[in-house]
N, C-alpha and C. Protein backbone atom coordinates (compact mmCIF):
# COMPACT_ATOMS: atom_id res chain seq x y z
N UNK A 1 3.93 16.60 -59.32
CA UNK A 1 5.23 16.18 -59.75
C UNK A 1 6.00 15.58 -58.58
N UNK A 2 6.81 14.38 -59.00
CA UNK A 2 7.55 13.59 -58.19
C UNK A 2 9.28 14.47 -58.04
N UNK A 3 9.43 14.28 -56.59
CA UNK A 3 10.51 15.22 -56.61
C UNK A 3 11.46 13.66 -56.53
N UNK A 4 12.64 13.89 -57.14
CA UNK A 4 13.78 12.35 -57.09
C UNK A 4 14.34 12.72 -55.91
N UNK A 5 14.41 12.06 -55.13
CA UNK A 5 15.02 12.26 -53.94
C UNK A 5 16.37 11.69 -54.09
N UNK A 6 17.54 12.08 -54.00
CA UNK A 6 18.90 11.57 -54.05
C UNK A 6 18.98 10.65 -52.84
N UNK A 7 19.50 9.55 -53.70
CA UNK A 7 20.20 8.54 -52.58
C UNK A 7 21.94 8.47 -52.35
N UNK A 8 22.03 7.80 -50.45
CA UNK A 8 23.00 8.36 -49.81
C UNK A 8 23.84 7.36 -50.76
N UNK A 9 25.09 7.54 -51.18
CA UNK A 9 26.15 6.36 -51.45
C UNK A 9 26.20 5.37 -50.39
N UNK A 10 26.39 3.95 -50.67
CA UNK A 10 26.54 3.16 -49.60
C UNK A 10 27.96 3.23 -49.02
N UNK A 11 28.56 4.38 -49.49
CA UNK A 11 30.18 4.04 -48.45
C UNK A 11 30.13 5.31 -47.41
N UNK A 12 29.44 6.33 -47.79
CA UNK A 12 28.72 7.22 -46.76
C UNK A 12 28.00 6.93 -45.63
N UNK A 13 27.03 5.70 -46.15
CA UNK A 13 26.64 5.15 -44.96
C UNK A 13 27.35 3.67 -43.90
N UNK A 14 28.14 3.43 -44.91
CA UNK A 14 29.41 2.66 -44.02
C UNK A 14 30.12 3.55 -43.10
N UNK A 15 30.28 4.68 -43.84
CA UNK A 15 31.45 5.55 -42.87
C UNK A 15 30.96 6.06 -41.42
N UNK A 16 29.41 6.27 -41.69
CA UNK A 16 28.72 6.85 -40.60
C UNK A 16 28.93 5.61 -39.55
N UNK A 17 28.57 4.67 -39.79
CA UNK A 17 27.89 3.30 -39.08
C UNK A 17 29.62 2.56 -38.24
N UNK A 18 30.40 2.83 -39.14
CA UNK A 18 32.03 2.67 -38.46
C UNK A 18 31.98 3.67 -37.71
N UNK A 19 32.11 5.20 -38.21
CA UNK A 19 32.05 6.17 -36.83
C UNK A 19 31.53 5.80 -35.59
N UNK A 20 30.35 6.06 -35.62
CA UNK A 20 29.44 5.74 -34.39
C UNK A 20 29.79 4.09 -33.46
N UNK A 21 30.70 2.98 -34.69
CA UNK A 21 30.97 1.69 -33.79
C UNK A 21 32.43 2.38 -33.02
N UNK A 22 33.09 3.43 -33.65
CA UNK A 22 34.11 3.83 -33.01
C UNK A 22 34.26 3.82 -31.61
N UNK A 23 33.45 5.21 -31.85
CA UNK A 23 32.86 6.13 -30.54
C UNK A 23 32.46 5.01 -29.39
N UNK A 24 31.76 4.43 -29.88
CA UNK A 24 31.14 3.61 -28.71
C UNK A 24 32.18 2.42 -27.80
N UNK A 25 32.82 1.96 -28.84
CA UNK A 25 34.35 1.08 -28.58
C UNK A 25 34.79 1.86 -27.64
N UNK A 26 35.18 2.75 -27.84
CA UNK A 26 36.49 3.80 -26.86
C UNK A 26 35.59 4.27 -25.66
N UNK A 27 34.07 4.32 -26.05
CA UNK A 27 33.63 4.70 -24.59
C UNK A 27 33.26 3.52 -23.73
N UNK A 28 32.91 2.72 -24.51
CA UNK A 28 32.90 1.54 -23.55
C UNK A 28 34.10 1.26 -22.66
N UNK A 29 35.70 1.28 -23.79
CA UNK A 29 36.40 0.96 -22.70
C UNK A 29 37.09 1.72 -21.94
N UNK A 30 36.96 2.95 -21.73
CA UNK A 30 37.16 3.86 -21.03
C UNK A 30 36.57 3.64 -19.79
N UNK A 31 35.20 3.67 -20.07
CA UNK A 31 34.61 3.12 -18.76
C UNK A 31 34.72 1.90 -17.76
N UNK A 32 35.09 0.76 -18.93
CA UNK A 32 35.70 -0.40 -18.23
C UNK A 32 36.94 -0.26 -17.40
N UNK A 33 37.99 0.93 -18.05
CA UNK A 33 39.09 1.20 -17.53
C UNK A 33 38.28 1.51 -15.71
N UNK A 34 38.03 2.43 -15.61
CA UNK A 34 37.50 3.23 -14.41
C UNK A 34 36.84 2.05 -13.36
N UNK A 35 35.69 1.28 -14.14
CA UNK A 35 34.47 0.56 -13.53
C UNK A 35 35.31 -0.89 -12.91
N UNK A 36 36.35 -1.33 -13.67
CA UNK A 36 37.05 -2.97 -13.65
C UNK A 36 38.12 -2.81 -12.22
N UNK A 37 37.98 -3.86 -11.35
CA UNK A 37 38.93 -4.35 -10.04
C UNK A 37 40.11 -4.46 -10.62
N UNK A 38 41.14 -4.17 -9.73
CA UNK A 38 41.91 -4.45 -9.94
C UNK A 38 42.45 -5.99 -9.97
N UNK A 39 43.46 -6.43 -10.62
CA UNK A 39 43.69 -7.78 -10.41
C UNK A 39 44.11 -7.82 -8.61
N UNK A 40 43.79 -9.03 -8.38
CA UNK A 40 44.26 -9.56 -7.11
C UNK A 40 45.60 -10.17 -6.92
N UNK A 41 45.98 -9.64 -5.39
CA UNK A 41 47.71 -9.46 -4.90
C UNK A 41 47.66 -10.84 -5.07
N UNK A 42 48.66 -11.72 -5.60
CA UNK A 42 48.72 -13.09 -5.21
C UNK A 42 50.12 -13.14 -4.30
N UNK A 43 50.43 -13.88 -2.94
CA UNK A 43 51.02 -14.00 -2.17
C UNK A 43 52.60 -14.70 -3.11
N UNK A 44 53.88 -14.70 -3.14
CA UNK A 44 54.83 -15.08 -3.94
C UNK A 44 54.73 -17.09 -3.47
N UNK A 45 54.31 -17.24 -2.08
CA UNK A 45 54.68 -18.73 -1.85
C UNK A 45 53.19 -19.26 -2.97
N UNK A 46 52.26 -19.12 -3.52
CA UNK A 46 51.66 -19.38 -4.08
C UNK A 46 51.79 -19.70 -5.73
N UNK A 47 53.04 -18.55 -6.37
CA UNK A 47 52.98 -18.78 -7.03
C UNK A 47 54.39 -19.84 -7.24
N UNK A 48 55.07 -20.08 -6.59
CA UNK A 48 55.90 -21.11 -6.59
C UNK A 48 55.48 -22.53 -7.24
N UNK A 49 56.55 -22.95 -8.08
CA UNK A 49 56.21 -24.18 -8.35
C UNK A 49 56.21 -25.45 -7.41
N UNK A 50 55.43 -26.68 -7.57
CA UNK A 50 55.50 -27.62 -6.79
C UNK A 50 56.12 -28.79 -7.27
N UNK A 51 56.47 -29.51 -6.37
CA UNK A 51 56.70 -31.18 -7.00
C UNK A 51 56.07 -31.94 -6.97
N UNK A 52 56.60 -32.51 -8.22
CA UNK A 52 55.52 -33.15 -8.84
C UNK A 52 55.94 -34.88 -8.08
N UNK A 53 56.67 -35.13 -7.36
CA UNK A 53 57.06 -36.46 -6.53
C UNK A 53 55.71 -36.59 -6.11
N UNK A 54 55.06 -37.87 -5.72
CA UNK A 54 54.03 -37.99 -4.96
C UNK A 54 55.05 -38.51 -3.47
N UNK A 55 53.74 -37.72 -2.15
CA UNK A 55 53.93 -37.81 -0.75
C UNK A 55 53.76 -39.15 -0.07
N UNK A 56 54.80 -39.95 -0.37
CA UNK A 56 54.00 -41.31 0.11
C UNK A 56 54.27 -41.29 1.80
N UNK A 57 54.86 -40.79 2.15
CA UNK A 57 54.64 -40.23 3.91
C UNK A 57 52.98 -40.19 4.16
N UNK A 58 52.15 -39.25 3.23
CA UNK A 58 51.08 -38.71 3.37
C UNK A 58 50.30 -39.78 3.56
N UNK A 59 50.88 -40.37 2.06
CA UNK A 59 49.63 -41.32 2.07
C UNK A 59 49.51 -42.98 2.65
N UNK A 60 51.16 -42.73 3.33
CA UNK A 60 50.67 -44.30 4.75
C UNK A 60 50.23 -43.75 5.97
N UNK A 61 50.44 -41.98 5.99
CA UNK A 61 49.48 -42.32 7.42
C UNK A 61 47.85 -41.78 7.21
N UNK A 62 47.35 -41.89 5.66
CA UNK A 62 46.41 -42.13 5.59
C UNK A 62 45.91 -43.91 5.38
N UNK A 63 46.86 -44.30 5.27
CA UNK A 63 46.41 -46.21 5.06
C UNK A 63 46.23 -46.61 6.83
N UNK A 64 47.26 -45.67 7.64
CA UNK A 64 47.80 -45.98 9.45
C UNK A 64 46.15 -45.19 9.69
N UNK A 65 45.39 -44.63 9.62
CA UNK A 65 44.30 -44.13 10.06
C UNK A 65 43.17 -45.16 10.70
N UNK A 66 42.31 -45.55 11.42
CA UNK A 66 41.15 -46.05 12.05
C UNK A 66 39.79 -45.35 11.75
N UNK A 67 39.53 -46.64 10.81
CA UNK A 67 38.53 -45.94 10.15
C UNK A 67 37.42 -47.11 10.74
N UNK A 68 36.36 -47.02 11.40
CA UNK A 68 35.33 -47.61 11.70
C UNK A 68 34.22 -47.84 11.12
N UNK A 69 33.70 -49.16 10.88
CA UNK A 69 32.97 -49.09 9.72
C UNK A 69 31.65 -49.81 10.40
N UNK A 70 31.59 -49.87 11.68
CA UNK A 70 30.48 -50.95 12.21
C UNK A 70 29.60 -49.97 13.03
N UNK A 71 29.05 -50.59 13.84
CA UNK A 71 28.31 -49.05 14.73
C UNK A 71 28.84 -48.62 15.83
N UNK A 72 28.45 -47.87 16.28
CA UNK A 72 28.90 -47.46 17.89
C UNK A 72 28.34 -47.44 18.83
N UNK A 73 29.03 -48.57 19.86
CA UNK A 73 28.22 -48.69 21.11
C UNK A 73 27.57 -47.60 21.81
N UNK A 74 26.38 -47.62 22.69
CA UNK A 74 25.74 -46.79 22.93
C UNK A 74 26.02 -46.15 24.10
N UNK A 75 27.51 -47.12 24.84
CA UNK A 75 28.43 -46.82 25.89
C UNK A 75 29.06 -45.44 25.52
N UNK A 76 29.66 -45.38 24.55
CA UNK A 76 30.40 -44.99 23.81
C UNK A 76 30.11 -43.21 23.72
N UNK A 77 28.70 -43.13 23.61
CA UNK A 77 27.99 -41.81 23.21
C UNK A 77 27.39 -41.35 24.49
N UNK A 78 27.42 -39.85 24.56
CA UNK A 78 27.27 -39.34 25.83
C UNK A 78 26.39 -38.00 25.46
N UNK A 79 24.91 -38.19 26.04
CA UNK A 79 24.40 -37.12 25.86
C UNK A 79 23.82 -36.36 26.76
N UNK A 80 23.75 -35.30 26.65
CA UNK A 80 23.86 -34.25 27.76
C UNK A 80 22.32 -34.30 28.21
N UNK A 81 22.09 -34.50 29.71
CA UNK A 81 20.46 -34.29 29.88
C UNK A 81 20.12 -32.92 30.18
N UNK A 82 18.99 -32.38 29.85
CA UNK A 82 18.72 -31.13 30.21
C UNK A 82 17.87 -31.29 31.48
N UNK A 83 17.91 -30.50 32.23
CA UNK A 83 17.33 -30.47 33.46
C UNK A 83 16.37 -29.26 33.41
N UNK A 84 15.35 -29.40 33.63
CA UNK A 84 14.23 -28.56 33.67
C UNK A 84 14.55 -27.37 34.62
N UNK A 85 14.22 -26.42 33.95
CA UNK A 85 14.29 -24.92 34.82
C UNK A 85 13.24 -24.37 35.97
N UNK A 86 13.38 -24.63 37.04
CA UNK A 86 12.40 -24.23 38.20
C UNK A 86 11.26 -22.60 37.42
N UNK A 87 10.01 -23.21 37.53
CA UNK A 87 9.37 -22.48 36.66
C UNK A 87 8.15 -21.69 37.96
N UNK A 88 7.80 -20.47 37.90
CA UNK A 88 6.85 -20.40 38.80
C UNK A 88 5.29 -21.08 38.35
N UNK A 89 4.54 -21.29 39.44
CA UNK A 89 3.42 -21.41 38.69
C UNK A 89 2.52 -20.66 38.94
N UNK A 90 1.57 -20.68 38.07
CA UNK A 90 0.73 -19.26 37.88
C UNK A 90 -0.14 -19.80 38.85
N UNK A 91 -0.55 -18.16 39.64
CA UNK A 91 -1.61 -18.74 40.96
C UNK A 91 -3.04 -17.97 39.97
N UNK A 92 -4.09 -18.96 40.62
CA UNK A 92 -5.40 -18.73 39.63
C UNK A 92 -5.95 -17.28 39.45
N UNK A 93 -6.36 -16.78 38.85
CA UNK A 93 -6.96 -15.17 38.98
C UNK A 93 -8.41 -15.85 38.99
N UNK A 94 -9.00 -14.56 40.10
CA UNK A 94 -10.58 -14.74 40.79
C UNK A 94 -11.11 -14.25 39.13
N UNK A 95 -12.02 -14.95 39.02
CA UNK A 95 -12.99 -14.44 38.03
C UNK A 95 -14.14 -14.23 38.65
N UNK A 96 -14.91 -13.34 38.16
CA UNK A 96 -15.97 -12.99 38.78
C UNK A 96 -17.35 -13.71 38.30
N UNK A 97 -17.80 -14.05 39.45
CA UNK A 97 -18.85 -15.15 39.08
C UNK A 97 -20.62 -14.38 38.52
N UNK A 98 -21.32 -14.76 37.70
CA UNK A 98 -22.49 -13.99 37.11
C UNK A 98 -23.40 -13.63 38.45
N UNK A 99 -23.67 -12.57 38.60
CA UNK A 99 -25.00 -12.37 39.34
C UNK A 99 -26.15 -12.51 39.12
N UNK A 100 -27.17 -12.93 39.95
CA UNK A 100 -28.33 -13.39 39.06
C UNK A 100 -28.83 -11.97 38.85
N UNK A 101 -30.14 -12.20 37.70
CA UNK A 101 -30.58 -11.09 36.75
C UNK A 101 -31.74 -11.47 36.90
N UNK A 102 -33.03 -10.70 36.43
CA UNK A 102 -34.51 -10.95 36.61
C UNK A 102 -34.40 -11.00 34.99
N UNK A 103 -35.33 -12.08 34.37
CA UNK A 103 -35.70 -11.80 33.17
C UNK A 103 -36.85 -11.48 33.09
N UNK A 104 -37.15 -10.74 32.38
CA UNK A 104 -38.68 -10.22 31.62
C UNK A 104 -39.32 -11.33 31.28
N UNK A 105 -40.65 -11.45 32.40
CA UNK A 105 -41.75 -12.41 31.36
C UNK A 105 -43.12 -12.18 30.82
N UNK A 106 -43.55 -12.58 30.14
CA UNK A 106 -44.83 -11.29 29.54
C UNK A 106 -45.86 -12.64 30.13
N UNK A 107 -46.91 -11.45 30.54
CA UNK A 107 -48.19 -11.82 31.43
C UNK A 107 -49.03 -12.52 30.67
N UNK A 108 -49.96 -13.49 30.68
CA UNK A 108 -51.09 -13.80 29.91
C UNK A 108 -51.98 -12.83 29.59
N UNK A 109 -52.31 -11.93 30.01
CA UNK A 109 -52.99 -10.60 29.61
C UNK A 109 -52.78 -9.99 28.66
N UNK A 110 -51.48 -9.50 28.76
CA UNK A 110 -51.18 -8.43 27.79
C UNK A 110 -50.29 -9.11 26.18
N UNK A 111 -50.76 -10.00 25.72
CA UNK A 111 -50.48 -10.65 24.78
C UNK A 111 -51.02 -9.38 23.83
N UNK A 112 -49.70 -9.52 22.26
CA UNK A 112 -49.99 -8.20 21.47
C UNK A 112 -50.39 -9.14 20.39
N UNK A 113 -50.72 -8.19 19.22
CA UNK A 113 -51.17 -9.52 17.51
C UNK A 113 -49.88 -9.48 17.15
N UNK A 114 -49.54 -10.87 16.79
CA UNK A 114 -48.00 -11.21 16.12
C UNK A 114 -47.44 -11.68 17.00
N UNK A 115 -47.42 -11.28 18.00
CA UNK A 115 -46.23 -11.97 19.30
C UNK A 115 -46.68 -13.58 19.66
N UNK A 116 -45.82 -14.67 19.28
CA UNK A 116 -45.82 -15.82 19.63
C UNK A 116 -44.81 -15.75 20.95
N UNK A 117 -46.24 -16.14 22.17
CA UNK A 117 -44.99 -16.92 23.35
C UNK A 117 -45.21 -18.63 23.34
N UNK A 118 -43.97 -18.63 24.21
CA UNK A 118 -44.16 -19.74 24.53
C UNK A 118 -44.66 -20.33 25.08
């Protein structure tokens, strides 16, 4: 036998699903409260308004400026020479030269089976 299982009302399960978006809202911003900078001091001459006149002072002694547009003589440019730093120089280290050695040479006599001389 089939047991009927009762189903939830759908405003029961709205209510749950709003709860739980509650909860989470308020903890989120709780935490934002704690976790977030403060706004930044702004200085008072900053927030002053400006005028809106344009600076034409400004902008003839940007027209009065020397602006060069060709190249520059090579008179003109000055570059620093470096002068080499007195360096010691390395004195040679003795190496030691080979001593002679006797090598082993095998006799015509005593030739073994397998051994190729030369």
């Amino acid at each position: 036998m089939k047991k009927n299982k009762e189903k939830v009302p759908n405003l029961v399960t709205l209510a749950i699903l709003t709860t739980i978006t509650v909860i989470f809202w308020v903890f989120f911003n709780i935490y934002r409260e704690f976790t977030a900078k403060p706004a930044p001091i702004v200085p008072s001459e900053l927030l002053e308004s400006f005028s809106p006149k344009l600076d034409t002072e400004a902008l003839d002694k940007l027209e009065k400026r020397f602006f060069y547009e060709g190249t520059i003589p090579l008179s003109e440019i000055t570059v620093p020479v470096l002068t080499p730093s007195p360096q010691e120089t390395p004195s040679p280290t003795p190496t030691p030269s080979p001593s002679p050695q006797a090598s082993p040479e095998a006799s015509p006599g005593l030739e073994s089976e397998g051994e190729i001389l030369p």
